[in-house]
Protein backbone atom coordinates (compact mmCIF):
# COMPACT_ATOMS: atom_id res chain seq x y z
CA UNK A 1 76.94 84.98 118.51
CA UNK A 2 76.93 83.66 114.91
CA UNK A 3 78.78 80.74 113.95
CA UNK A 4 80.18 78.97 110.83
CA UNK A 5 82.16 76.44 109.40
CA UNK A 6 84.61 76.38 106.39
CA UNK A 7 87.16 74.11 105.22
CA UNK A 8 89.90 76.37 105.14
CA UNK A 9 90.56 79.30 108.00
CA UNK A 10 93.15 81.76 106.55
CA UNK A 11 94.16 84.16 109.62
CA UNK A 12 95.81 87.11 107.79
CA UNK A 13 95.36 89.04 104.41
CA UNK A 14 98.65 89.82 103.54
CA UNK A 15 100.40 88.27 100.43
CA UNK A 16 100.75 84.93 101.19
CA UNK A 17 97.18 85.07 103.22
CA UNK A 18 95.20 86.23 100.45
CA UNK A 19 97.38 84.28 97.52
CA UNK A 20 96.68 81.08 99.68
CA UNK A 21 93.15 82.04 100.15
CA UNK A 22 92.73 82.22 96.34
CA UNK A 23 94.78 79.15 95.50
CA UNK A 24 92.87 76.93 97.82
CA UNK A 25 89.04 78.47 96.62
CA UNK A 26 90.94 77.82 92.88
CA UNK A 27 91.20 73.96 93.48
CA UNK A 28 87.21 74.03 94.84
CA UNK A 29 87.96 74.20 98.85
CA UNK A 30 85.29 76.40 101.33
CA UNK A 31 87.33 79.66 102.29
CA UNK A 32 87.40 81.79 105.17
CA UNK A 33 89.65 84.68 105.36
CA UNK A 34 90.23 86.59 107.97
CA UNK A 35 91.55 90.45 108.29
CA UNK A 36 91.10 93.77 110.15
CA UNK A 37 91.47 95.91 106.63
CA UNK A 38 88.49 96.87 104.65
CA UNK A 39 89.88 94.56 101.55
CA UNK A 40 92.93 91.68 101.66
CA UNK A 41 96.68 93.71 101.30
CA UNK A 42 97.87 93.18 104.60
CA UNK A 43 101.31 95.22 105.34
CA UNK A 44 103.04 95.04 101.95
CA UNK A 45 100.01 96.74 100.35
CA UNK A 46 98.50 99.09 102.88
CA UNK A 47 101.81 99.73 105.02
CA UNK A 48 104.53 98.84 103.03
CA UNK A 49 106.45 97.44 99.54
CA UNK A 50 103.47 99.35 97.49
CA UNK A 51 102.81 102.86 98.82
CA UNK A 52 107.20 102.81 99.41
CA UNK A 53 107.66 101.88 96.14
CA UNK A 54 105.04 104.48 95.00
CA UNK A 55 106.90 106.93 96.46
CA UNK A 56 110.31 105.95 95.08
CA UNK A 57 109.01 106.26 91.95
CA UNK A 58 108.56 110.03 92.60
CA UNK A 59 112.14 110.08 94.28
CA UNK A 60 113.66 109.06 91.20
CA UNK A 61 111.38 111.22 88.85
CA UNK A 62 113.22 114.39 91.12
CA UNK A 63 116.26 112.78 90.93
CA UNK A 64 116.79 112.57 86.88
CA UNK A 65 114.83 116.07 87.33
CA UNK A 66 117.85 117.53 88.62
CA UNK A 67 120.92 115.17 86.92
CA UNK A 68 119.05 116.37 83.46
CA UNK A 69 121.25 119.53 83.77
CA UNK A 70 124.30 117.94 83.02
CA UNK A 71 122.64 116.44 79.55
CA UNK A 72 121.02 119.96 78.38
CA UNK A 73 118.10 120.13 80.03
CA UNK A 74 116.99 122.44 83.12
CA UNK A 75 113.47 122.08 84.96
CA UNK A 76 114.47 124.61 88.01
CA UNK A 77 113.53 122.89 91.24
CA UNK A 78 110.36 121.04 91.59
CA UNK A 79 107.33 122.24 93.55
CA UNK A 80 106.08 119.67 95.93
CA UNK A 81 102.10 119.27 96.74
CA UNK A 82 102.64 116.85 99.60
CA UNK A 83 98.47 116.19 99.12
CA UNK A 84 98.84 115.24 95.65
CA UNK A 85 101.77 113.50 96.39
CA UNK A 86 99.75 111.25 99.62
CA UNK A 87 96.61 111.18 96.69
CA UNK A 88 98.94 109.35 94.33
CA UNK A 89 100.24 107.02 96.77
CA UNK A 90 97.04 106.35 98.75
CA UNK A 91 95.20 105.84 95.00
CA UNK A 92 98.06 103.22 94.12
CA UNK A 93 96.92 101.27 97.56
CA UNK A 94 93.45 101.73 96.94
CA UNK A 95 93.24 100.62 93.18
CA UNK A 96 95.23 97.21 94.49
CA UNK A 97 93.53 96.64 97.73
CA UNK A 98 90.26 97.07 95.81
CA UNK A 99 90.97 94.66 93.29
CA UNK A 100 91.91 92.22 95.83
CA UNK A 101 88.87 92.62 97.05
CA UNK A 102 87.10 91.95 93.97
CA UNK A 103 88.87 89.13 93.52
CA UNK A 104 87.51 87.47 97.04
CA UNK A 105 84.04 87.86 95.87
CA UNK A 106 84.88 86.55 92.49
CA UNK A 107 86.06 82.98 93.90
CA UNK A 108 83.27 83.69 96.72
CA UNK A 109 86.14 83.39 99.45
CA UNK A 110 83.76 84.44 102.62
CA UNK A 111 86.42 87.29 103.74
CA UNK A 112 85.49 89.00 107.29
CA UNK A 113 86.84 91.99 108.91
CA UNK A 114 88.23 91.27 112.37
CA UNK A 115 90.77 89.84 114.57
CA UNK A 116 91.25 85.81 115.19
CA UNK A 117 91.79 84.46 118.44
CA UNK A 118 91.65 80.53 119.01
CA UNK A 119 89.53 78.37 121.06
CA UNK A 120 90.99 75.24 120.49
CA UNK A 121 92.96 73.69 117.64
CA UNK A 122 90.04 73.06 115.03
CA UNK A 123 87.51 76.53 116.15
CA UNK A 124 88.50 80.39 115.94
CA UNK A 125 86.88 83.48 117.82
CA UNK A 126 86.27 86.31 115.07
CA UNK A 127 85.96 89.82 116.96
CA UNK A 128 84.62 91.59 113.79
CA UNK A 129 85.43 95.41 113.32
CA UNK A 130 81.37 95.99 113.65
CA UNK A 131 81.29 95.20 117.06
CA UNK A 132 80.50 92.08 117.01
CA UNK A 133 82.14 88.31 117.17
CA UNK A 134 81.41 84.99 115.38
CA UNK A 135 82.95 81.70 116.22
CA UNK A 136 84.61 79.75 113.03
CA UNK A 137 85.03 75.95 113.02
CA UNK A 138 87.85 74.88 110.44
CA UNK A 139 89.12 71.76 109.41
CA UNK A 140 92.29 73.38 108.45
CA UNK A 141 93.91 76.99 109.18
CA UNK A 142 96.80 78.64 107.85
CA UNK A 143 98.46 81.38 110.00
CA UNK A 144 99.97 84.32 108.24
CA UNK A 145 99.68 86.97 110.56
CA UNK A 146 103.12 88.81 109.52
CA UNK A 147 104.87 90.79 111.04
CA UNK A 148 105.29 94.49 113.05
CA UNK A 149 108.10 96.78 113.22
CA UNK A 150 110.92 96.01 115.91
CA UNK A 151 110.99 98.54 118.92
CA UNK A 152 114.48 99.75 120.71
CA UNK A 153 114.25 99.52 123.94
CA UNK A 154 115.18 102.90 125.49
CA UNK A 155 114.56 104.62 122.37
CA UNK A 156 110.93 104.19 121.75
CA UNK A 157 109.75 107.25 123.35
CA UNK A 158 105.92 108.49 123.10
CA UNK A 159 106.00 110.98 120.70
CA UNK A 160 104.90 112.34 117.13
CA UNK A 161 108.05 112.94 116.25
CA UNK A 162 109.47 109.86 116.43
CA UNK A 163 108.14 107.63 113.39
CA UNK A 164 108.38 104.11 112.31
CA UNK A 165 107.97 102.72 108.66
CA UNK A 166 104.65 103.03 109.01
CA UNK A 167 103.98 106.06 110.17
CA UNK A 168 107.04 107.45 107.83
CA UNK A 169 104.52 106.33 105.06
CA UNK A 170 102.12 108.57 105.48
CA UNK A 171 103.97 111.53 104.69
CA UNK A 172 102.26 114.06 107.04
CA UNK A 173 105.39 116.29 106.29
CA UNK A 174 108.23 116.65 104.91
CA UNK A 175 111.21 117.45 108.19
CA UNK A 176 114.21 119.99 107.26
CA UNK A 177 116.09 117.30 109.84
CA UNK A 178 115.98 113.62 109.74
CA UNK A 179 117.78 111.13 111.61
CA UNK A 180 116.93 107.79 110.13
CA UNK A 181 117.80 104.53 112.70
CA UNK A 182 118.66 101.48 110.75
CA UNK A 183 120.98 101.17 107.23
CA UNK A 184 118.65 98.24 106.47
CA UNK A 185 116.54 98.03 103.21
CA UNK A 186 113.82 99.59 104.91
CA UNK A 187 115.66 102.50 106.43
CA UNK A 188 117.68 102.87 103.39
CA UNK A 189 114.10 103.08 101.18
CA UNK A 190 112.63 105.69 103.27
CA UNK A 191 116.04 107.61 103.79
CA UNK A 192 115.80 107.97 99.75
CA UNK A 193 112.18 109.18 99.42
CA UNK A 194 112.52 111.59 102.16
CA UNK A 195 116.16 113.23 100.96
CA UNK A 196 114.49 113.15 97.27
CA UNK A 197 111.73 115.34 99.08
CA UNK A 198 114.30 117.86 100.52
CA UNK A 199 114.76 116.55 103.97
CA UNK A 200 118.50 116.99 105.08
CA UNK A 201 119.21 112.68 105.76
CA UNK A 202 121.34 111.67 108.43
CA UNK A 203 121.58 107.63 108.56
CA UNK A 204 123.03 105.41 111.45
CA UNK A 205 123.76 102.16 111.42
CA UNK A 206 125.47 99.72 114.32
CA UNK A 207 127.05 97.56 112.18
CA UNK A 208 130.36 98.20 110.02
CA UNK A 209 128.26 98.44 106.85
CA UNK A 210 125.10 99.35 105.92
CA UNK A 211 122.87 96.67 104.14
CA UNK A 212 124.34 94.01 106.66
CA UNK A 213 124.40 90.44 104.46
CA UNK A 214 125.09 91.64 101.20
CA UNK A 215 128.06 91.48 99.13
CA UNK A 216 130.31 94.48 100.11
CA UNK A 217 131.30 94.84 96.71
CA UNK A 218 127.64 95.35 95.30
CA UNK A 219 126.59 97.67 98.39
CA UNK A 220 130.18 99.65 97.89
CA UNK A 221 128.31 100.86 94.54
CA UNK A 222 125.13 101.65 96.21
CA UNK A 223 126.89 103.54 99.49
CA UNK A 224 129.31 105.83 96.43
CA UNK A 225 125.63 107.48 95.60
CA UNK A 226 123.66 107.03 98.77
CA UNK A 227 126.32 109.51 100.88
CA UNK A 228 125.93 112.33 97.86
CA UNK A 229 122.27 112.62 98.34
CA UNK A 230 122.13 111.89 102.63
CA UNK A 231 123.92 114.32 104.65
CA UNK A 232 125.40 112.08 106.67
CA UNK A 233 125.99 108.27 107.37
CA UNK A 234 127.48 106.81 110.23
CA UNK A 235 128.05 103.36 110.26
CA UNK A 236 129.32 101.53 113.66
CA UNK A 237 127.80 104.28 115.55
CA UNK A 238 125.11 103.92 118.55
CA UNK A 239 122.06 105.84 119.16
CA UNK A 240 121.73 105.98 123.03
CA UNK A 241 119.43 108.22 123.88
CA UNK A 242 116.59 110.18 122.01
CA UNK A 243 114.66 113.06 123.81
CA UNK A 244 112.19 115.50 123.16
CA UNK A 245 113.02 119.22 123.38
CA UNK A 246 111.39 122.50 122.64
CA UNK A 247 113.88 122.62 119.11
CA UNK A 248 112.93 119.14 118.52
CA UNK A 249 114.31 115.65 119.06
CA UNK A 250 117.66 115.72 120.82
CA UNK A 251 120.15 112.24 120.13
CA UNK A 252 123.20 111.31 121.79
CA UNK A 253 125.15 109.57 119.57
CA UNK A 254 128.08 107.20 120.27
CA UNK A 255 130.88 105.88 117.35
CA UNK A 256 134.08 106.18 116.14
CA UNK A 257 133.35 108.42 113.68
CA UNK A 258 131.11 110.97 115.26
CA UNK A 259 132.24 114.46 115.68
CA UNK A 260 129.11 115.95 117.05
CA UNK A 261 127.85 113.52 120.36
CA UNK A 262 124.57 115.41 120.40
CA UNK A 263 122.78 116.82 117.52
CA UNK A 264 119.04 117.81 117.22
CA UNK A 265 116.51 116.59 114.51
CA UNK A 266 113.23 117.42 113.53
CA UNK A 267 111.96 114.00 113.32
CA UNK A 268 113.52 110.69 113.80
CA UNK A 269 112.73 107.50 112.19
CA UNK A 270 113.43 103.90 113.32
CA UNK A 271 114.19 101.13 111.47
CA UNK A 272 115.73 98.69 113.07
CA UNK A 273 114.15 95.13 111.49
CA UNK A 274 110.21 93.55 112.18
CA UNK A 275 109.77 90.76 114.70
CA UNK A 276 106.62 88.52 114.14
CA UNK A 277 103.08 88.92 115.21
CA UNK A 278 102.70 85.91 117.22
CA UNK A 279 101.13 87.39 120.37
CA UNK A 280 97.21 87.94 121.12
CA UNK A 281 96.47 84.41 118.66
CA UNK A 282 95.74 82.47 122.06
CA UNK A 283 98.38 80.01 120.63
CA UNK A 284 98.55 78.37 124.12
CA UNK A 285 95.23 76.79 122.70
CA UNK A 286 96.64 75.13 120.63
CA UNK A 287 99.24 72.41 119.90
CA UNK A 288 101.57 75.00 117.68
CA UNK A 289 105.59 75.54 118.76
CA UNK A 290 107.11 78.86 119.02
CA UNK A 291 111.23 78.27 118.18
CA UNK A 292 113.83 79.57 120.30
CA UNK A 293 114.34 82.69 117.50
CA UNK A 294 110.23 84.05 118.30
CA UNK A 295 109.13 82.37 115.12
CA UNK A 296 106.67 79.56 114.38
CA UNK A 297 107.57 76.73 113.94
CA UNK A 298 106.96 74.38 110.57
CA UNK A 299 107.99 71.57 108.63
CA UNK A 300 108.93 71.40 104.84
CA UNK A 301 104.96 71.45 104.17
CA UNK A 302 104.35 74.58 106.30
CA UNK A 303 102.47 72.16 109.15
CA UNK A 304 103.11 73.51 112.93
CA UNK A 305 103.15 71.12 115.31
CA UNK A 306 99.56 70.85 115.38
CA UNK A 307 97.82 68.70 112.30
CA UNK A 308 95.13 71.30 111.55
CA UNK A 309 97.06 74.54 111.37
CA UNK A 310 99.80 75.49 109.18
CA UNK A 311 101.95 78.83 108.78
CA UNK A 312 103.74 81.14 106.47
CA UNK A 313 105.15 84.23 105.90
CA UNK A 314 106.98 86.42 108.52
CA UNK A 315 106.24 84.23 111.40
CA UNK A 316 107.73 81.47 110.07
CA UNK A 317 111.12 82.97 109.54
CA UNK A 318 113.43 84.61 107.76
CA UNK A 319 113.73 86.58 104.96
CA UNK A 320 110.62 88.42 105.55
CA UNK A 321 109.60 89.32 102.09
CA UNK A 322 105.80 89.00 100.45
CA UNK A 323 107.01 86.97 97.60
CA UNK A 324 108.54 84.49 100.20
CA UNK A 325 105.19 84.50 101.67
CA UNK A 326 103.33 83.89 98.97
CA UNK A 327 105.26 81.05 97.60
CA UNK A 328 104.52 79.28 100.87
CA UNK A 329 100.93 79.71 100.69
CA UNK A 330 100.51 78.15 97.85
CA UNK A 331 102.51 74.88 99.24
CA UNK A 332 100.62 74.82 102.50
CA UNK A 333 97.59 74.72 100.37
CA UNK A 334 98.89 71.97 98.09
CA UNK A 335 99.44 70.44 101.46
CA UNK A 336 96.71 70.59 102.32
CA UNK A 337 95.01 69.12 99.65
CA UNK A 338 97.00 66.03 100.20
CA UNK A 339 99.20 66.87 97.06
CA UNK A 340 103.28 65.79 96.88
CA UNK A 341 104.69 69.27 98.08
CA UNK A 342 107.77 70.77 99.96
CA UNK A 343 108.84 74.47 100.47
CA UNK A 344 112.41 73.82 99.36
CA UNK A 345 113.00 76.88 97.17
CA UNK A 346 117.07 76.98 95.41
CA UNK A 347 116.73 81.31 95.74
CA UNK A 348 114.72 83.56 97.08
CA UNK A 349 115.43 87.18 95.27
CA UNK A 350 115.91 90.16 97.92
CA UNK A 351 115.58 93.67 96.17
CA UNK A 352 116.87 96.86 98.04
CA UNK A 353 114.80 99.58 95.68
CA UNK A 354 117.05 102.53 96.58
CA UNK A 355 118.80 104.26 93.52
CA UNK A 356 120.49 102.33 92.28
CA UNK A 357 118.51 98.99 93.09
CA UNK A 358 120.72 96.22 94.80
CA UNK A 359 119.25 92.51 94.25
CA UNK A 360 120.81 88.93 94.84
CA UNK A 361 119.75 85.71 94.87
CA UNK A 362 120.82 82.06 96.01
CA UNK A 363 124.23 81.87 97.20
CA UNK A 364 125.75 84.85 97.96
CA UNK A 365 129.99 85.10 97.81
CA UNK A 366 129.76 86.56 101.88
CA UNK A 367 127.41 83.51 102.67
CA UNK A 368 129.75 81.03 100.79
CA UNK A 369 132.76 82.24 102.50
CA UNK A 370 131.07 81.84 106.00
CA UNK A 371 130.10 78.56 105.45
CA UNK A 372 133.00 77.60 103.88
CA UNK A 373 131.82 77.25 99.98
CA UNK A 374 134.16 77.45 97.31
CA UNK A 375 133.16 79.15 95.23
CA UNK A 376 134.34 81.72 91.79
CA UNK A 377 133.09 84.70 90.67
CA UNK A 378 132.56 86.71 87.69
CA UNK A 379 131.66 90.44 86.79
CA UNK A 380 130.85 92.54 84.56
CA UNK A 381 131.09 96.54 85.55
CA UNK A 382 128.54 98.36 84.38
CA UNK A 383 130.58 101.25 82.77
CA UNK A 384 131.11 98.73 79.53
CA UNK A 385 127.88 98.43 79.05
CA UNK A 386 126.26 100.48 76.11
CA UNK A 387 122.43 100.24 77.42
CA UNK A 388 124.21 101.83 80.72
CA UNK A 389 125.81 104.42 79.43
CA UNK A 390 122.56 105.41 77.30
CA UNK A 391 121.48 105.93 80.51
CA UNK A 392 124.27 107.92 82.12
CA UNK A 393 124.10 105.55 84.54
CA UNK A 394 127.55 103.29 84.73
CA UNK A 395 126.99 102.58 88.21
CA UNK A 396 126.48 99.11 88.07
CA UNK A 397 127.97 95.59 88.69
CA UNK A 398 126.36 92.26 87.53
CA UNK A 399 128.13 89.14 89.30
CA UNK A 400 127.91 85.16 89.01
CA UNK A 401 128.66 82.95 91.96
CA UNK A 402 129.75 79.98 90.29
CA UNK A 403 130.42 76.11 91.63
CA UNK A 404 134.42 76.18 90.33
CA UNK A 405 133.98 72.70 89.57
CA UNK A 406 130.81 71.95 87.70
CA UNK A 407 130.20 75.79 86.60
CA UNK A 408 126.60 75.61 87.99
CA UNK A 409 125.32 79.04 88.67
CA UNK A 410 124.90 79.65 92.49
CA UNK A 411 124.17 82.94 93.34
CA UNK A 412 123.66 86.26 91.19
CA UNK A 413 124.23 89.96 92.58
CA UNK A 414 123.12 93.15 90.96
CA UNK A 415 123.38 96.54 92.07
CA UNK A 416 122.53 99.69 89.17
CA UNK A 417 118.87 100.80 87.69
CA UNK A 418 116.42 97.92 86.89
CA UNK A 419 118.17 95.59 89.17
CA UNK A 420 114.86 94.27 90.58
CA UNK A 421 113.59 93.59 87.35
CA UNK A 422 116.61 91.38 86.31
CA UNK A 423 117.31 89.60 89.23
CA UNK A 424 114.83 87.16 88.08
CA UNK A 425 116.49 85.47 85.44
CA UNK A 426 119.27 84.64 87.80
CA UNK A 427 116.54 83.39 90.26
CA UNK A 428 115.22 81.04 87.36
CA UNK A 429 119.08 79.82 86.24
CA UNK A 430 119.56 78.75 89.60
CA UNK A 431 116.54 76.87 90.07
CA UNK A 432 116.62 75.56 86.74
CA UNK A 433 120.36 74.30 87.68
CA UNK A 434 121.62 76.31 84.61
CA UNK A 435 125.85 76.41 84.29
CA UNK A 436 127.61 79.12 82.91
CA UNK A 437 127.57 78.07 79.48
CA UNK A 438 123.78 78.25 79.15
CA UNK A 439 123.74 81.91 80.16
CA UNK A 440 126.67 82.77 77.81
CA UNK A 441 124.51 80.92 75.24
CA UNK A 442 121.33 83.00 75.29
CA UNK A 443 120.98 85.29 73.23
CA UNK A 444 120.28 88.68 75.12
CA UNK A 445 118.20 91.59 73.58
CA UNK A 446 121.10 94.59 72.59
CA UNK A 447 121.27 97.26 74.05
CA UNK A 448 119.62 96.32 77.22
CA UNK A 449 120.79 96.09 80.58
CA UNK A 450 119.80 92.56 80.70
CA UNK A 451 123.01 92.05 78.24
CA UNK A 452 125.28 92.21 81.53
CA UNK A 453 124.24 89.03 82.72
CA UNK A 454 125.31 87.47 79.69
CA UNK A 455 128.28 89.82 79.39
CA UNK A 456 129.22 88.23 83.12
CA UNK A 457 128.91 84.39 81.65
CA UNK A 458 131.14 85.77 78.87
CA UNK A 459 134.19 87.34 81.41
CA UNK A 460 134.17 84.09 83.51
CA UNK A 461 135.50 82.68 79.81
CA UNK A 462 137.99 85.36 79.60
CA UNK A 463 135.87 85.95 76.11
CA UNK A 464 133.57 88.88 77.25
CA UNK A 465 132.89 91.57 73.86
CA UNK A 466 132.27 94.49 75.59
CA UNK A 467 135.85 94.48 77.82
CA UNK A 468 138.86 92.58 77.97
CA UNK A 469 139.75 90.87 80.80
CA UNK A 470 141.05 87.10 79.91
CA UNK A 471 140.84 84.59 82.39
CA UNK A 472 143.47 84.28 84.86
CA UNK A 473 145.27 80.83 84.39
């Protein structure tokens, strides 16, 4: 058995494995990163936000397609070459994976393909993908294993026609029939691509709403388009039973709404949330907690309860995003490094990327009512905005959450096209502790959709240019 040493043991190649990898080889430490994929990506790049968001872009190429009608222009319906289609995606993850893999052996971070187990809190087993194994000694480790998807008990039967996001991904075909399990961002995502594709969508969700957690006012935008292009959705509704027939997947279903108990599909997709991947580590070996919600648990600095090994990512908690991740990494290597650090972010940004996008960051107005936050809003309706309408897309909403008495900027919501791209400058006015005033201040690029966030500064004055609405006394 070969053995090694390093200064730094990075279990995981995801986004905040390999950015904390990188970081740490940066400031001159020995790195050792460990992963069962060919080249650092982990889920968000092989499995996930990338080949998704890949195929959302083609969603929304047929989707203007066929709205181009109304403005003069008719392209007949598209033909679909689901290989070219799985080449495009699979080249998007390839190109990125591959340059993360250049970029290992460009900062000569000794990456190995395999699976981590430890042996005790300062020495890993390495059960390489060749066959063989290797034993690491570390004087530090950072665990960002990540995370899988969540499994219903009862409805996770053995069968090819029953996907999760992951197998959904690949895109083996394209079903006349799909039931889609969860009206999370995940199941909402794939919902999009496949309906896009031609598949006839029916969505369930348990909950009153889909997109549980965010503002009901932003997703009441996103939920006026979603049910034109899904055939159904069925919100406080129950799957209860799934089962394979000779016609397909049978599924009882049980809600106020449903007219039809049992209905058959051609494939069914779950998406019900990701738990973390905390299992098969040997963690017993170690001094490191597990917390009573499954996730590891860390300090401000990212430490686990044992001095050697730290954490990030998914399995250190919620929300599971990769930029989350990533932010962490870097702090548990500053950490690390004995620098002044703490991972005490003001926002994280959450993007749905469903048409139209739905972001929000910091404080959102549902949060601030459940804790008990006073709070005011402001917003600006997309259908005054010129850059919008260019666009012939009005279905949009742009909204401050705003301290009442100091007029510091809290939260931000968007929901229309581009709403990813623009939740950032809310992200930075709340970490910067901007007010009101310095948003109404800047001077925004015309016509751009970026305008609305100024526009929104501008109605909480009772003063906005593009509509009148004064401010209520």
């Amino acid at each position: 058995m070969m053995s090694s040493k390093t200064q730094l043991a990075v279990i995981g190649g995801g986004p905040g494995g390999y950015a904390a990898a990188f970081l740490a080889a940066d400031l001159g430490m020995q790195v050792t990163l460990i992963d069962l994929e060919k080249n650092p990506g982990g889920v968000c790049l092989y499995r996930g936000c990338i080949p998704s968001k890949a195929l959302l872009h083609i969603a929304k190429l047929i989707g203007e397609a066929k709205e181009a009608k109304k403005w003069g222009i008719e392209f007949g319906e598209p033909k679909i070459d689901l290989n070219k289609l799985r080449d495009f995606k699979n080249g998007v993850v390839n190109k990125l994976t591959g340059g993360l893999g250049q970029l290992a052996r460009q900062r000569k971070v000794n990456f190995i393909n395999g699976k981590a187990t430890f042996i005790n809190s300062d020495t890993l087993l390495i059960s390489k993908t060749d066959g063989t194994t290797e034993e690491v000694v570390y004087e530090k480790a950072i665990l960002a294993t990540g995370s899988i998807p969540v499994k219903v008990p009862g409805l996770s039967i053995d069968s090819p026609l029953v996907m999760d996001s992951t197998s959904a991904l690949e895109l083996n075909d394209v079903p006349e029939r799909l039931l889609v399990i969860g009206g999370g961002y995940i199941g909402l995502e794939l919902s999009t691509v496949y309906a896009a594709l031609g598949s006839k969508v029916t969505v369930v969700e348990m909950l009153p709403g889909i997109l549980p957690g965010a503002d009901r006012d932003l997703v009441a935008v996103l939920e006026k388009r979603v049910k034109t292009m899904m055939q159904h959705v069925f919100v406080e509704t129950k799957v209860v039973e799934l089962r394979e027939t000779n016609e397909g997947i049978q599924v009882k279903l049980e809600g106020k709404n449903v007219t039809e108990p049992l209905q058959i599909f051609d494939k069914v997709l779950i998406s019900v949330g990701r738990k973390p991947i905390t299992n098969g580590l040997s963690l017993e070996k170690t001094k490191v907690k597990i917390n009573d919600k499954g996730f590891i648990a860390v300090d401000k600095t990212l430490r686990t309860d044992d001095q050697n090994i730290y954490a990030i990512g998914d399995v250190v908690g919620n929300p599971m995003l990769a930029h989350k991740a990533a932010a962490e990494g870097k702090v548990a290597v500053e950490a690390i490094l004995g620098h002044k650090v703490a991972f005490e972010p003001n926002a994280i940004p959450a993007v749905v990327f469903t048409d139209p996008e739905l972001a929000w960051t910091g404080l959102s107005e549902t949060e601030a009512r459940e804790k008990g936050i006073k709070v005011e809003t402001a917003k600006f309706p997309w259908g005054a905005s010129g850059r919008a309408t260019t666009l012939d897309r009005n279905d949009g909403l742009t909204k401050l959450i705003i301290e009442p008495e100091t007029e510091r900027i809290l939260g931000v919501g968007i929901v229309g096209v581009g709403a990813g791209d623009m939740i950032a400058e809310g992200t930075l006015a709340i970490e910067m502790g901007a007010v009101v005033k310095d948003l109404e201040l800047t001077i925004h690029p015309h016509p751009t959709l970026s305008e609305t966030m100024m526009a929104a500064a501008e109605v909480f004055y009772g003063r906005a240019t593009d509509m009148y609405r004064p401010k209520r006394k």
